[in-house]
N, C-alpha and C. Protein backbone atom coordinates (compact mmCIF):
# COMPACT_ATOMS: atom_id res chain seq x y z
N UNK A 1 -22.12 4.39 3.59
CA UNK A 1 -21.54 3.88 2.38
C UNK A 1 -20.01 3.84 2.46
N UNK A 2 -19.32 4.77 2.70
CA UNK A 2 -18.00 4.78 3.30
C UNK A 2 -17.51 3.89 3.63
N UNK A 3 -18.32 2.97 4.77
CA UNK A 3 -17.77 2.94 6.35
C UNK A 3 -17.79 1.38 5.17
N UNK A 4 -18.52 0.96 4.41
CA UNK A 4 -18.54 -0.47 3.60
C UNK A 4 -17.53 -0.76 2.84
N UNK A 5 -17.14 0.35 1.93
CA UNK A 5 -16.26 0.97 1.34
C UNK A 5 -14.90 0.49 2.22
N UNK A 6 -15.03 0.96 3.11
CA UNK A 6 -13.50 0.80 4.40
C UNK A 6 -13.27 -0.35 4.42
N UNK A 7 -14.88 -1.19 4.78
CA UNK A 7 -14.43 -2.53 5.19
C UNK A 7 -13.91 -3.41 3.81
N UNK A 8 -14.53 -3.32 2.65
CA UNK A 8 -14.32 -4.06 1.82
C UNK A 8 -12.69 -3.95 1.45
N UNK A 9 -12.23 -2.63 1.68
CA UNK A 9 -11.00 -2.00 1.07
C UNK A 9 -9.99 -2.91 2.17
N UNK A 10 -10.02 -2.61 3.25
CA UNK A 10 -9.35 -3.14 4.17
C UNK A 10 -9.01 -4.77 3.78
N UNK A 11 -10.61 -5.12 3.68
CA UNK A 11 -10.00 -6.82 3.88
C UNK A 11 -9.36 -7.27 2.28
N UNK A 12 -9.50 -6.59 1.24
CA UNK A 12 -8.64 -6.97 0.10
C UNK A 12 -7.27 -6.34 0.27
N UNK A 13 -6.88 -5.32 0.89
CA UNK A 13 -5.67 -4.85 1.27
C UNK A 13 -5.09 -6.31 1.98
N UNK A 14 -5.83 -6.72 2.82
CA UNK A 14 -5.10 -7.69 3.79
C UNK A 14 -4.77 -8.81 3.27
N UNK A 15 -5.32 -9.24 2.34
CA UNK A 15 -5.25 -10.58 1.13
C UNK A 15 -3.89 -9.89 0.30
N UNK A 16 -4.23 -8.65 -0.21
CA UNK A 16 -3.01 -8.42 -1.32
C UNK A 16 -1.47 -8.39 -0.35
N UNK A 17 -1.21 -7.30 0.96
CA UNK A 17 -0.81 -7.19 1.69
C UNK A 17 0.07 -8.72 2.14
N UNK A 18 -0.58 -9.63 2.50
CA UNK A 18 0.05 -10.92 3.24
C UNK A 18 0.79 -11.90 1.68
N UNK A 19 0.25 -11.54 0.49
CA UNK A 19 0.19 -12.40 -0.69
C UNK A 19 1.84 -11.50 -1.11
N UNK A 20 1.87 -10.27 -1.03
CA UNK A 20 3.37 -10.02 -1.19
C UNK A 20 4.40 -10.29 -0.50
N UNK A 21 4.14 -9.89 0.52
CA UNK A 21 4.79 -9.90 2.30
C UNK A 21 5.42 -11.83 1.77
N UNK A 22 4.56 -12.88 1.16
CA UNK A 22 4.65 -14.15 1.45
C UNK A 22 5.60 -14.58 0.26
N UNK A 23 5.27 -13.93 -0.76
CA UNK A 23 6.08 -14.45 -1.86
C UNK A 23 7.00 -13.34 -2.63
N UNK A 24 7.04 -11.97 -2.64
CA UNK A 24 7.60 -11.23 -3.09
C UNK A 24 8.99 -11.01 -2.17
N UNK A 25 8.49 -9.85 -0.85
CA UNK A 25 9.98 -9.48 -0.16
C UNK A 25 10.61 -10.62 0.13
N UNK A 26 11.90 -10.63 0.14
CA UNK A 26 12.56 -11.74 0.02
C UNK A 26 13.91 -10.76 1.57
N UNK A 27 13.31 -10.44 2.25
CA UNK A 27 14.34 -10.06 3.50
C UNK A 27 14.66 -11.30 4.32
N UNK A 28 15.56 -11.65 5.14
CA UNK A 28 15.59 -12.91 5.44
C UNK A 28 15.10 -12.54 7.31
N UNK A 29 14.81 -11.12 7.38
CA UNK A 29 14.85 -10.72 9.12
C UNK A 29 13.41 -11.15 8.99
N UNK A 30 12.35 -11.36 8.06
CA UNK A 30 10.71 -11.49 8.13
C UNK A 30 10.65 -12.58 8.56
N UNK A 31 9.81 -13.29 9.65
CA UNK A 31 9.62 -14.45 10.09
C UNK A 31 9.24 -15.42 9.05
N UNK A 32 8.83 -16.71 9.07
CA UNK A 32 8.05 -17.66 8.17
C UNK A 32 6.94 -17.26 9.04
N UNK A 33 6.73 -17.27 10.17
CA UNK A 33 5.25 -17.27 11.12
C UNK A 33 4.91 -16.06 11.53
N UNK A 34 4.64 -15.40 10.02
CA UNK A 34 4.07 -14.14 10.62
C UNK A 34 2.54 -14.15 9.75
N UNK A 35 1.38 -13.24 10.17
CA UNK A 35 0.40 -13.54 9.77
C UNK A 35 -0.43 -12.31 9.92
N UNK A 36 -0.80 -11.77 8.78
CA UNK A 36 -1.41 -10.01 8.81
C UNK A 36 -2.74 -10.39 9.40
N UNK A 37 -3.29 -9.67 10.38
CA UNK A 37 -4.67 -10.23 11.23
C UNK A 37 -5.66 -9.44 10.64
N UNK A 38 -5.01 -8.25 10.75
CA UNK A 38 -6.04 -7.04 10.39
C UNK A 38 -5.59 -5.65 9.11
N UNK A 39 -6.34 -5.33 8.97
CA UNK A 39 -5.92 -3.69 8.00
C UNK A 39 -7.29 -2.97 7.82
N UNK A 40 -6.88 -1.47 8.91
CA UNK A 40 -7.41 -0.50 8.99
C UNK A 40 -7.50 0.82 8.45
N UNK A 41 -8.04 1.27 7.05
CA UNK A 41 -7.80 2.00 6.66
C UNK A 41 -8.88 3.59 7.30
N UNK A 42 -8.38 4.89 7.02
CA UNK A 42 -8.82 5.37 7.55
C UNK A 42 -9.71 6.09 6.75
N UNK A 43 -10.78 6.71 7.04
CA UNK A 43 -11.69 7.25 6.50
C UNK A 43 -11.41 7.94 5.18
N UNK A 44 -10.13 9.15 4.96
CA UNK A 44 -9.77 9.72 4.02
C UNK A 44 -9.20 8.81 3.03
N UNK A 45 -8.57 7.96 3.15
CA UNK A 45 -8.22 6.50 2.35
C UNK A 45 -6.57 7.35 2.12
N UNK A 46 -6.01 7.79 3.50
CA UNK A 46 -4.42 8.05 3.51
C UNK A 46 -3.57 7.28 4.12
N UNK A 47 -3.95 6.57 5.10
CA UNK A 47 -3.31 5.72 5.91
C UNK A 47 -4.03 4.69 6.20
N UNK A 48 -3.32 3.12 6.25
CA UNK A 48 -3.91 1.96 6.57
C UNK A 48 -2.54 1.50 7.60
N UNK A 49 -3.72 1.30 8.81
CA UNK A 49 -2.73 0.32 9.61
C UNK A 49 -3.00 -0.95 9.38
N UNK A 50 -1.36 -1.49 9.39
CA UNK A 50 -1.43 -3.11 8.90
C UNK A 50 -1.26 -3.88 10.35
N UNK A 51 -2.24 -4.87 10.94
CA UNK A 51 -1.76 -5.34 12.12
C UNK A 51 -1.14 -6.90 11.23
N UNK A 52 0.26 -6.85 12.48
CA UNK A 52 0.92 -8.59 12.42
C UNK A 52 1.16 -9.20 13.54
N UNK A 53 0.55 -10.02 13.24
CA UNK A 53 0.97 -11.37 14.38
C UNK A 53 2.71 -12.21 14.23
N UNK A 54 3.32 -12.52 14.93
CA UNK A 54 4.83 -12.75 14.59
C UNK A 54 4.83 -14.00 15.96
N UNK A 55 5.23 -15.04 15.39
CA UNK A 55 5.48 -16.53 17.07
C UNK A 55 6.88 -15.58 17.01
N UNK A 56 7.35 -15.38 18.53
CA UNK A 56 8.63 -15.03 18.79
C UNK A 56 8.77 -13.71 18.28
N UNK A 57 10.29 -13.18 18.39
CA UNK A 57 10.47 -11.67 18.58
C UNK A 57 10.00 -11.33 17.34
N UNK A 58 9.12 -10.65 17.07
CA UNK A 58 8.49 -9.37 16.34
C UNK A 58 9.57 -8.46 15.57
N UNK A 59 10.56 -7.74 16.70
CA UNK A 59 11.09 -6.55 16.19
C UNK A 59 12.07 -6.31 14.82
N UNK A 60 12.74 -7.40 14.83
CA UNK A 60 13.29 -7.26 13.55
C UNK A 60 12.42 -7.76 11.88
N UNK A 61 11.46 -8.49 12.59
CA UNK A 61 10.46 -8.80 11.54
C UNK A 61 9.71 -7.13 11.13
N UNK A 62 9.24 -6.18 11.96
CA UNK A 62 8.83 -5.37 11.96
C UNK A 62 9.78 -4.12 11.07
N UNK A 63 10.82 -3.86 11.84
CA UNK A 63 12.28 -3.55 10.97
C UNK A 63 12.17 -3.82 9.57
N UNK A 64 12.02 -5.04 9.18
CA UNK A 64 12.04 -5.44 7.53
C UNK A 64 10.64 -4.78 7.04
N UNK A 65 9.83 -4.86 7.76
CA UNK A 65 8.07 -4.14 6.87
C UNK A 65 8.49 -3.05 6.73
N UNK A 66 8.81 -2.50 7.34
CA UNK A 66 9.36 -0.60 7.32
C UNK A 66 10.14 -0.13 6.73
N UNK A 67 11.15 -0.82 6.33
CA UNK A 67 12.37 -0.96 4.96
C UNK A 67 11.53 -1.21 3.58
N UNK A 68 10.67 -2.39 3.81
CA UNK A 68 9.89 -2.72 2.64
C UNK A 68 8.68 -2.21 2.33
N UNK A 69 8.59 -1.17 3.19
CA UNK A 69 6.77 -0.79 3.22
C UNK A 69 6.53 -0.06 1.84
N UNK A 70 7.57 0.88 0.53
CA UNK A 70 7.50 1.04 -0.10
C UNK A 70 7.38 0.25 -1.25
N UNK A 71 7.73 -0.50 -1.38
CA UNK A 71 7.85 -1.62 -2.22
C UNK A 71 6.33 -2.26 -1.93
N UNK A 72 6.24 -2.72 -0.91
CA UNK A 72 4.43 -3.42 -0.53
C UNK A 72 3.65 -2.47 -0.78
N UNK A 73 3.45 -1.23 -0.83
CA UNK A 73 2.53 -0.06 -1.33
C UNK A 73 2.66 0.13 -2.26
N UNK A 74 3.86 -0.12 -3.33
CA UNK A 74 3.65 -0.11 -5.08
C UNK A 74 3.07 -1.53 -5.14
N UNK A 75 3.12 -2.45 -4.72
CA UNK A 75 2.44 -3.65 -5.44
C UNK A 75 1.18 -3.96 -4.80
N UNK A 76 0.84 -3.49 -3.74
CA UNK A 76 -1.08 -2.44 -3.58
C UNK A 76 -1.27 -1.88 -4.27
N UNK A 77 -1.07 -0.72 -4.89
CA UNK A 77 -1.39 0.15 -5.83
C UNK A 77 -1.56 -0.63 -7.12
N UNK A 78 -0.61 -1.11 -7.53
CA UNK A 78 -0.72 -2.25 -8.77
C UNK A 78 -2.19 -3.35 -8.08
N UNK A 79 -1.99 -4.04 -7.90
CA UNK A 79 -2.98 -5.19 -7.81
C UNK A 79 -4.61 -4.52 -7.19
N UNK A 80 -4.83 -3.44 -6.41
CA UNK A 80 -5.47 -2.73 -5.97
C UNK A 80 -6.08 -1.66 -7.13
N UNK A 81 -6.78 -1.47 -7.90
CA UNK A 81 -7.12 -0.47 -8.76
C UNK A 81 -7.55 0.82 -7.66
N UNK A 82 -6.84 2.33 -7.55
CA UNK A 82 -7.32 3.20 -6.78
C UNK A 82 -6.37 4.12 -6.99
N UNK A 83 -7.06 5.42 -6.71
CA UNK A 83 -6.91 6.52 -7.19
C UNK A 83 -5.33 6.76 -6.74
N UNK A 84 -5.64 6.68 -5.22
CA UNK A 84 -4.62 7.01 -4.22
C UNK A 84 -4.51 5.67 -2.86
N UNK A 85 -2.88 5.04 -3.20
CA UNK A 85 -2.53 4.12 -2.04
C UNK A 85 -2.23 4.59 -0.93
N UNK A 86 -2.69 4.13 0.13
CA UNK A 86 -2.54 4.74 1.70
C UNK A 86 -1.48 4.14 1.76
N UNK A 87 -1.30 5.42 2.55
CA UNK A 87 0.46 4.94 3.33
C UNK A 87 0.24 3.92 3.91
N UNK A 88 1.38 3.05 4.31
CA UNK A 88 1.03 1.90 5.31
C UNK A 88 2.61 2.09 6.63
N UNK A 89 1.15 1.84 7.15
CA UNK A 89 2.25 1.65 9.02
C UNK A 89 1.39 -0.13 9.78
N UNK A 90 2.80 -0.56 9.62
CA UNK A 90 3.11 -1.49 10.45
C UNK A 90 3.23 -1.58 11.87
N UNK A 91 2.04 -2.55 12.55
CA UNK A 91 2.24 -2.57 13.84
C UNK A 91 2.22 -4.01 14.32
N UNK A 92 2.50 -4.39 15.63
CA UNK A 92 2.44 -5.50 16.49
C UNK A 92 1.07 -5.75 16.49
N UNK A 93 0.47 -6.87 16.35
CA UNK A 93 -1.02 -7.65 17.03
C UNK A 93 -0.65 -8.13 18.21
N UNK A 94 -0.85 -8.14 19.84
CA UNK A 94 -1.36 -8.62 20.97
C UNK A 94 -2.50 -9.51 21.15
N UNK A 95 -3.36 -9.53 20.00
CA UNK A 95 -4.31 -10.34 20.66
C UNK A 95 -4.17 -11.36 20.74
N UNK A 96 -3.70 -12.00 20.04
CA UNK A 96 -3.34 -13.66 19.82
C UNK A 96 -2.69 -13.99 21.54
N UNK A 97 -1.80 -13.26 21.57
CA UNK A 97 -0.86 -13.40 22.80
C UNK A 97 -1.88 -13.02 24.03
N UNK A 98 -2.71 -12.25 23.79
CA UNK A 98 -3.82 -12.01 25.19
C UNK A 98 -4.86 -12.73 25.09
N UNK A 99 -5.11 -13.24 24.01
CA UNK A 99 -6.36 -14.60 24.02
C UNK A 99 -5.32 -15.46 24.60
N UNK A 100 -4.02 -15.78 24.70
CA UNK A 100 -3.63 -17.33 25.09
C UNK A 100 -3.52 -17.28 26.25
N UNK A 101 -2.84 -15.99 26.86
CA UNK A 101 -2.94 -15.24 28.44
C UNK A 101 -3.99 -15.73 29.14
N UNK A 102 -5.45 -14.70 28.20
CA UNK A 102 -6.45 -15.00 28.92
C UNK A 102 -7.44 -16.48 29.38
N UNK A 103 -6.87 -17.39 28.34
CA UNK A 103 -6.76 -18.73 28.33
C UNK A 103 -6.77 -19.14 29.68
N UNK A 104 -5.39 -18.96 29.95
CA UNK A 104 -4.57 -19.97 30.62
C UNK A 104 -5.56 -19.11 31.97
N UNK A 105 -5.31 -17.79 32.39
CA UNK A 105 -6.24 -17.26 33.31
C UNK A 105 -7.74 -18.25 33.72
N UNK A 106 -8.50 -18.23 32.84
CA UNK A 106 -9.37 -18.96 32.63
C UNK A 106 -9.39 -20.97 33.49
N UNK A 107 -8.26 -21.13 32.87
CA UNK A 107 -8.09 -22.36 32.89
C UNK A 107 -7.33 -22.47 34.43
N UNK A 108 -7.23 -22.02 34.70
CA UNK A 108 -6.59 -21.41 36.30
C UNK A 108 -7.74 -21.94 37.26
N UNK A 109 -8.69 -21.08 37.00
CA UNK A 109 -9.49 -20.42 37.92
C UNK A 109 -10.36 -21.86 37.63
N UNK A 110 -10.36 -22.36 36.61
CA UNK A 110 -11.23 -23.76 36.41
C UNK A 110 -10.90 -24.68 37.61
N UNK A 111 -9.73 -25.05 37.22
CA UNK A 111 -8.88 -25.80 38.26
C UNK A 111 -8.88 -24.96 39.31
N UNK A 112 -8.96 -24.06 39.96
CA UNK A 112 -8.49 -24.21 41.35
C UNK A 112 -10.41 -24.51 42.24
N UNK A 113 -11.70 -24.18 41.27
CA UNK A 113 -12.43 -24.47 41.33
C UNK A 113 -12.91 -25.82 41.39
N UNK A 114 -12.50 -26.61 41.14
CA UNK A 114 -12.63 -28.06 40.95
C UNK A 114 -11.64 -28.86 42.19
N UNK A 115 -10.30 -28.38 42.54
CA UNK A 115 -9.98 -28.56 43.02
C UNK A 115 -10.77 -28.35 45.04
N UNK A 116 -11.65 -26.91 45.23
CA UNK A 116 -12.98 -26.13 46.07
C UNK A 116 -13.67 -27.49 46.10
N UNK A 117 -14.26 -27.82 45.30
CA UNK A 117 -15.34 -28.80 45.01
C UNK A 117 -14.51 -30.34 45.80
N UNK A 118 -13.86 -30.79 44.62
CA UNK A 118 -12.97 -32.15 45.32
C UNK A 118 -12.75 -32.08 46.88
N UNK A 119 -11.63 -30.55 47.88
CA UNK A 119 -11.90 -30.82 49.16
C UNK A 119 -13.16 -30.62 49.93
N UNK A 120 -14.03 -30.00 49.29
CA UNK A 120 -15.36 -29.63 49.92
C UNK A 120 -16.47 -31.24 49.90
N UNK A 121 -15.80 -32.24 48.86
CA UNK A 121 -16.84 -33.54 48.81
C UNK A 121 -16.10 -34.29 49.97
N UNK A 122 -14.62 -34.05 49.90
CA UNK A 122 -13.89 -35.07 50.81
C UNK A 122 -14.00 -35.05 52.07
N UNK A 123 -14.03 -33.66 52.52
CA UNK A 123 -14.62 -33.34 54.26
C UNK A 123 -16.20 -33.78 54.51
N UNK A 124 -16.81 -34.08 53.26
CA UNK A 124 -18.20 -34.51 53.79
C UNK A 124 -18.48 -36.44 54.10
């Protein structure tokens, strides 16, 4: 029951979470292309990690969540009905960037396969 509890909590965190982040903080270091992927709250309901995706440098976008993370946890608490708001810690998302990695890996190995095939028809 919990563990449903987590999930449901999480993914309305992540809706309320991106809906402030988009129209409330007004820092100018936050990217336009940033995009909350995930939010993991933890069992005790004290801490939620917020994952972000960011095109280009991250770090000062990250910088501004951490300045603002108080401010985004009063307006969770507000829009969020609950006893007690989890802290929130801000982190980097990789996956986006290791799905495109693993992409191109992929797409590598296609081509140099096809390329096997093409001299292997031509010597025949």
């Amino acid at each position: 029951m919990a563990n449903r509890r987590n999930t449901r909590l999480s993914g309305e965190m992540k809706k309320v979470i991106s809906e402030v982040i988009r129209n409330e903080v007004k820092d100018p270091r936050i990217s336009e292309l940033l995009s909350v992927t995930d939010v993991n709250v933890t069992e005790d309901l004290k801490f939620a990690k917020v994952f972000i995706s960011v095109y280009g440098d991250a770090e000062p976008t990250l910088a501004a969540l951490k300045s603002a993370k108080g401010f985004i946890r009063r307006e969770v608490g507000k829009r969020i009905k609950m006893r007690l708001t989890p802290e929130l810690i801000f982190e980097k998302d990789d996956s986006i960037e290791k799905g495109i990695y693993m992409a191109s890996l992929i797409n590598k190995v296609i081509e140099e396969e096809s390329r096997k095939v093409e001299d292997e028809s031509d010597d025949e």
